[in-house]
Protein backbone atom coordinates (compact mmCIF):
# COMPACT_ATOMS: atom_id res chain seq x y z
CA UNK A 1 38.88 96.01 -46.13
CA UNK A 2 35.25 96.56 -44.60
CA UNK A 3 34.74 93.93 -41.49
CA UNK A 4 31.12 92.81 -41.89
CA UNK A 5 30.10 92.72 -38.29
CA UNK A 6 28.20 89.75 -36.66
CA UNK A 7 25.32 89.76 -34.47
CA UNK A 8 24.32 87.17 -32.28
CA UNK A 9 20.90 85.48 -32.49
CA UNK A 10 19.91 87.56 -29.25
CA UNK A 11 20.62 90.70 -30.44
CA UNK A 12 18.90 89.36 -34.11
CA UNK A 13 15.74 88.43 -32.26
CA UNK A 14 15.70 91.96 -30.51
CA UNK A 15 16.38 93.81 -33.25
CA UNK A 16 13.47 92.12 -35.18
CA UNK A 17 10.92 92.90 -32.14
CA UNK A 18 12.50 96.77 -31.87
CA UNK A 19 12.31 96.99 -36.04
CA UNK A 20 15.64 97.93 -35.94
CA UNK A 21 17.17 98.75 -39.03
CA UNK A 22 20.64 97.95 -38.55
CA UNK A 23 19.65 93.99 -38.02
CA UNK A 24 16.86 94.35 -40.76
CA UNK A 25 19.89 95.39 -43.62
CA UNK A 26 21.72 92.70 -42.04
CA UNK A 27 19.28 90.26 -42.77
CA UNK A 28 18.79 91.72 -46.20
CA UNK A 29 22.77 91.66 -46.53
CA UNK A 30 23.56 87.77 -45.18
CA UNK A 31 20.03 86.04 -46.48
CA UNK A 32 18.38 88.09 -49.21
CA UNK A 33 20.35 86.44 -52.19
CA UNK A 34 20.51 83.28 -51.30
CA UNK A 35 17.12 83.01 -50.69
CA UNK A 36 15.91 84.44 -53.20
CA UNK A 37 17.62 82.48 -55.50
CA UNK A 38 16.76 79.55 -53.90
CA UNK A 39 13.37 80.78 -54.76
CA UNK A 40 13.81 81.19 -58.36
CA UNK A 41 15.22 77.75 -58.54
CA UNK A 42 12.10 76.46 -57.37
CA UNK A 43 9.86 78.27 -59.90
CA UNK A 44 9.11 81.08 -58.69
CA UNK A 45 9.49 85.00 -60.54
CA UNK A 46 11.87 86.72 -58.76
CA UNK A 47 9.26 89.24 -57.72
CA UNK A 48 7.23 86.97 -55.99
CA UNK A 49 10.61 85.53 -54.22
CA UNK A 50 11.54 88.96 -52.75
CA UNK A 51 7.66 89.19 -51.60
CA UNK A 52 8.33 85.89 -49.78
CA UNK A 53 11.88 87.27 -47.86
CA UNK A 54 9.59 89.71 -46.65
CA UNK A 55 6.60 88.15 -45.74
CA UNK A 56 9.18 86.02 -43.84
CA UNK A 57 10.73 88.92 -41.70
CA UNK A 58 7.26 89.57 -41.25
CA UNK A 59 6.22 86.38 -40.05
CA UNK A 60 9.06 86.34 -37.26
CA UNK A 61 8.25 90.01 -36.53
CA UNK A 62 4.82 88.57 -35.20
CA UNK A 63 5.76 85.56 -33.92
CA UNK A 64 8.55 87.33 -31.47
CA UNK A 65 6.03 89.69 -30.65
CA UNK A 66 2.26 88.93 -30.76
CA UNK A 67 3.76 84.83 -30.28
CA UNK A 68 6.61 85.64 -27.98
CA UNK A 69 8.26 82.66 -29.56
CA UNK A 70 11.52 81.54 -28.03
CA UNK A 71 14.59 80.71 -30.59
CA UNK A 72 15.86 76.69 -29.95
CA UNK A 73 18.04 76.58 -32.74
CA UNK A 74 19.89 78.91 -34.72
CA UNK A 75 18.36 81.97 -36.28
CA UNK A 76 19.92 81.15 -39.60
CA UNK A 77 18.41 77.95 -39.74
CA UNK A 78 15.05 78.90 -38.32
CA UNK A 79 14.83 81.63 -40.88
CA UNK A 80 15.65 79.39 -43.70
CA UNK A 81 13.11 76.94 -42.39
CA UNK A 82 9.85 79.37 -42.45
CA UNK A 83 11.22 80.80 -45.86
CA UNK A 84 11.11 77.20 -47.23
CA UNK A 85 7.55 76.78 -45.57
CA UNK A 86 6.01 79.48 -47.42
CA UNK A 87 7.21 78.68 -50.98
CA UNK A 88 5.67 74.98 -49.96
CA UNK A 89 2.44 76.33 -49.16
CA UNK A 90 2.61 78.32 -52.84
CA UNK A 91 3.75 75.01 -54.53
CA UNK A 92 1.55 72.67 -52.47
CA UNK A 93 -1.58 75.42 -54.21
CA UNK A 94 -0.31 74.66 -57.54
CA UNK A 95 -0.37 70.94 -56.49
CA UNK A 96 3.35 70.22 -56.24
CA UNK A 97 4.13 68.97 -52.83
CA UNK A 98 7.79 67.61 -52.91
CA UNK A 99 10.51 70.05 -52.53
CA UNK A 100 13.82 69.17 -51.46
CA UNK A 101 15.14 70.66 -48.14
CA UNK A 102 17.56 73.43 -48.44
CA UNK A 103 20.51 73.51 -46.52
CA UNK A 104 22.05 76.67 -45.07
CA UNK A 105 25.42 75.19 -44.44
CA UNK A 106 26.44 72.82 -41.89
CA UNK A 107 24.22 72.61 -39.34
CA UNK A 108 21.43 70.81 -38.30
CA UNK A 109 18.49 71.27 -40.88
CA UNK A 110 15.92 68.34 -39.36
CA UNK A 111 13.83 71.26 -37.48
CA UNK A 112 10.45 70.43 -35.94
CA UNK A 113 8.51 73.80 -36.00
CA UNK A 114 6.85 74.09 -32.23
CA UNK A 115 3.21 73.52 -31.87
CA UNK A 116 2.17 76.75 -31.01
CA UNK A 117 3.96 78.49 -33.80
CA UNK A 118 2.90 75.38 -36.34
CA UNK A 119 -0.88 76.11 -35.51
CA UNK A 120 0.33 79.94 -36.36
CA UNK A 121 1.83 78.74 -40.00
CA UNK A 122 -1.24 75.99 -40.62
CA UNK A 123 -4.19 78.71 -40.38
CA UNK A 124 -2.90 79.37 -43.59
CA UNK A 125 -6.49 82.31 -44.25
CA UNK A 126 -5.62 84.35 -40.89
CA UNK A 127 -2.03 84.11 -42.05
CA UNK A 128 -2.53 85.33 -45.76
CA UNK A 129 -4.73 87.90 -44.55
CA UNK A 130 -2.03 89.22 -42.10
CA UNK A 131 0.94 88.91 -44.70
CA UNK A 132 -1.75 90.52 -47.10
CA UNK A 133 -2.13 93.95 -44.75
CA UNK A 134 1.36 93.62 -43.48
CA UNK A 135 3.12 94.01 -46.69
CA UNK A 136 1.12 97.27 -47.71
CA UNK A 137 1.47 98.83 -44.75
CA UNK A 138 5.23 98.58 -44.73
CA UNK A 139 5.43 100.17 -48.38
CA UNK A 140 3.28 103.31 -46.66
CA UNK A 141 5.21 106.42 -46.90
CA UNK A 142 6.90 107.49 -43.66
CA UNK A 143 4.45 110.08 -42.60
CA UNK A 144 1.73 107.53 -43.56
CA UNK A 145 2.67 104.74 -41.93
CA UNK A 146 3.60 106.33 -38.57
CA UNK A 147 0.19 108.37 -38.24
CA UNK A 148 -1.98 104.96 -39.07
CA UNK A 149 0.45 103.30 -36.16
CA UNK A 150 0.12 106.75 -33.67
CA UNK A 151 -3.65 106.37 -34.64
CA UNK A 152 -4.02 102.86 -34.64
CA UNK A 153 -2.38 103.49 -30.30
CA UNK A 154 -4.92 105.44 -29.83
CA UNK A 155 -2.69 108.89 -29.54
CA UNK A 156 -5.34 112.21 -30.05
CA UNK A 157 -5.73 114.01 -33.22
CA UNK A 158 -4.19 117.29 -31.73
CA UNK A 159 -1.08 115.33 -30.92
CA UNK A 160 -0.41 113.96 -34.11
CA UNK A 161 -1.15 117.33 -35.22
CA UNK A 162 1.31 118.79 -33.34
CA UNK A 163 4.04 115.57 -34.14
CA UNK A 164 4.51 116.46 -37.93
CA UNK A 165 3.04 120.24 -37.90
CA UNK A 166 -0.25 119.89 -39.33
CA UNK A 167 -2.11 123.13 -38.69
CA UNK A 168 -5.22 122.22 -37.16
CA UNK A 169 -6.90 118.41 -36.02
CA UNK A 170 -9.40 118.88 -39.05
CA UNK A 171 -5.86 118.64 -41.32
CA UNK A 172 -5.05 115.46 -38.97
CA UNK A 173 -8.02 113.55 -39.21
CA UNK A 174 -8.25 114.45 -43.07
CA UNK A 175 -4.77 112.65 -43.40
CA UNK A 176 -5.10 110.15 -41.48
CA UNK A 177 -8.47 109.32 -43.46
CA UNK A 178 -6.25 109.56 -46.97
CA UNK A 179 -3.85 106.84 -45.67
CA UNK A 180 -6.32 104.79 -44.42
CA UNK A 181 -8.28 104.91 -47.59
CA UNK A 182 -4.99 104.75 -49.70
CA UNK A 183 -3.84 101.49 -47.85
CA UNK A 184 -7.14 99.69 -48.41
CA UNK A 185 -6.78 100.52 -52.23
CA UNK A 186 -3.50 98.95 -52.20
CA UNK A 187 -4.93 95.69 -50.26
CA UNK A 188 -7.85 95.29 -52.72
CA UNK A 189 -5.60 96.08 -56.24
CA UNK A 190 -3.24 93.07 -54.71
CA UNK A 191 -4.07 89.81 -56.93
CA UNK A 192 -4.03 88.23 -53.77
CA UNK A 193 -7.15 89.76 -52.10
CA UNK A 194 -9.98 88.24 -54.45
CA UNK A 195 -8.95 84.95 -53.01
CA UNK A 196 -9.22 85.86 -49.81
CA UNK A 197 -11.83 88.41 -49.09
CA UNK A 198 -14.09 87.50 -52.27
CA UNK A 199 -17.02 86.40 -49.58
CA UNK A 200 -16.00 89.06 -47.07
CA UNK A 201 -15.72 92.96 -47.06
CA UNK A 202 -12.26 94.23 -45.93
């Protein structure tokens, strides 16, 4: 029989912060069903319930980052917690407020969100807008994605060139341009973007 290995909430938070893979299928392996059925059983397609897992590893990705947020309680429970927030913030738009809590097992659920990461969760426009971009640019290709992020750290056009054998810069820059122009596409085809950029251009 397979042991299913643990990881501590340290090595959880690192692993988010390094976008390791090993914890990121570990998440997907201990939390994706649940909460996405939890989802469901709150109204919402299943589709839209595996978006919200995401946007959730997401959403910790930037606040252990860009928000160096410190962990005081458990992982499990914090992660719970923000995926609970988010399908309240879709059911509060549809005007339905109460949701019971959900409980992730025995331990303590009552969890005040800190201040600085609340203020992060209640600019609910800069936070859509992130999720928005965020989401696309994980479904990139490989080669797409890591150009735009080589790019986006200012690495020279000969050197990303060189990184996946492009024969010239000209060849670079012309695919770099593609998956910049491809990524937008995606944004602006997402149902999501009219309500958010409709007085604003992208």
């Amino acid at each position: 029989m397979k042991t299913v290995v643990v990881f501590s909430d340290t090595k959880i938070v690192d692993g988010i912060r390094n976008k390791n893979n090993a914890i990121l299928k570990y998440l997907y392996k201990m939390y994706y069903s649940e909460l996405v059925t939890f989802g469901v059983s709150k109204g919402l397609r299943e589709a839209d319930a595996r978006d919200i897992f995401q946007e959730t590893i997401i959403t910790l990705y930037l606040l252990f980052t860009e928000n160096d947020y410190k962990l005081t309680h458990s992982f499990k429970n914090f992660f719970y917690v923000l995926y609970q927030r988010r399908i309240v913030d879709i059911r509060r738009k549809k005007g339905i407020v109460k949701m019971e809590v959900l409980d992730p097992g025995s331990e303590e659920q009552n969890i005040d969100v800190p201040e600085s990461q609340d203020e992060f969760m209640v600019n609910h426009l800069e936070r859509e807008k992130t999720l928005l971009y965020q989401k696309h640019f994980f479904r990139l290709e490989d080669m797409c994605r890591n150009i735009l992020i080589m790019f986006f750290n200012k690495v020279r056009l000969n050197v990303i060139a060189k990184e996946f054998n492009f024969p010239n810069v000209v060849y670079a820059r012309q695919r770099k341009i593609r998956c910049q122009k491809y990524l937008i596409e995606q944004i602006k085809n997402d149902p999501i973007y009219k309500n958010l950029y409709e007085h604003e251009n992208i």
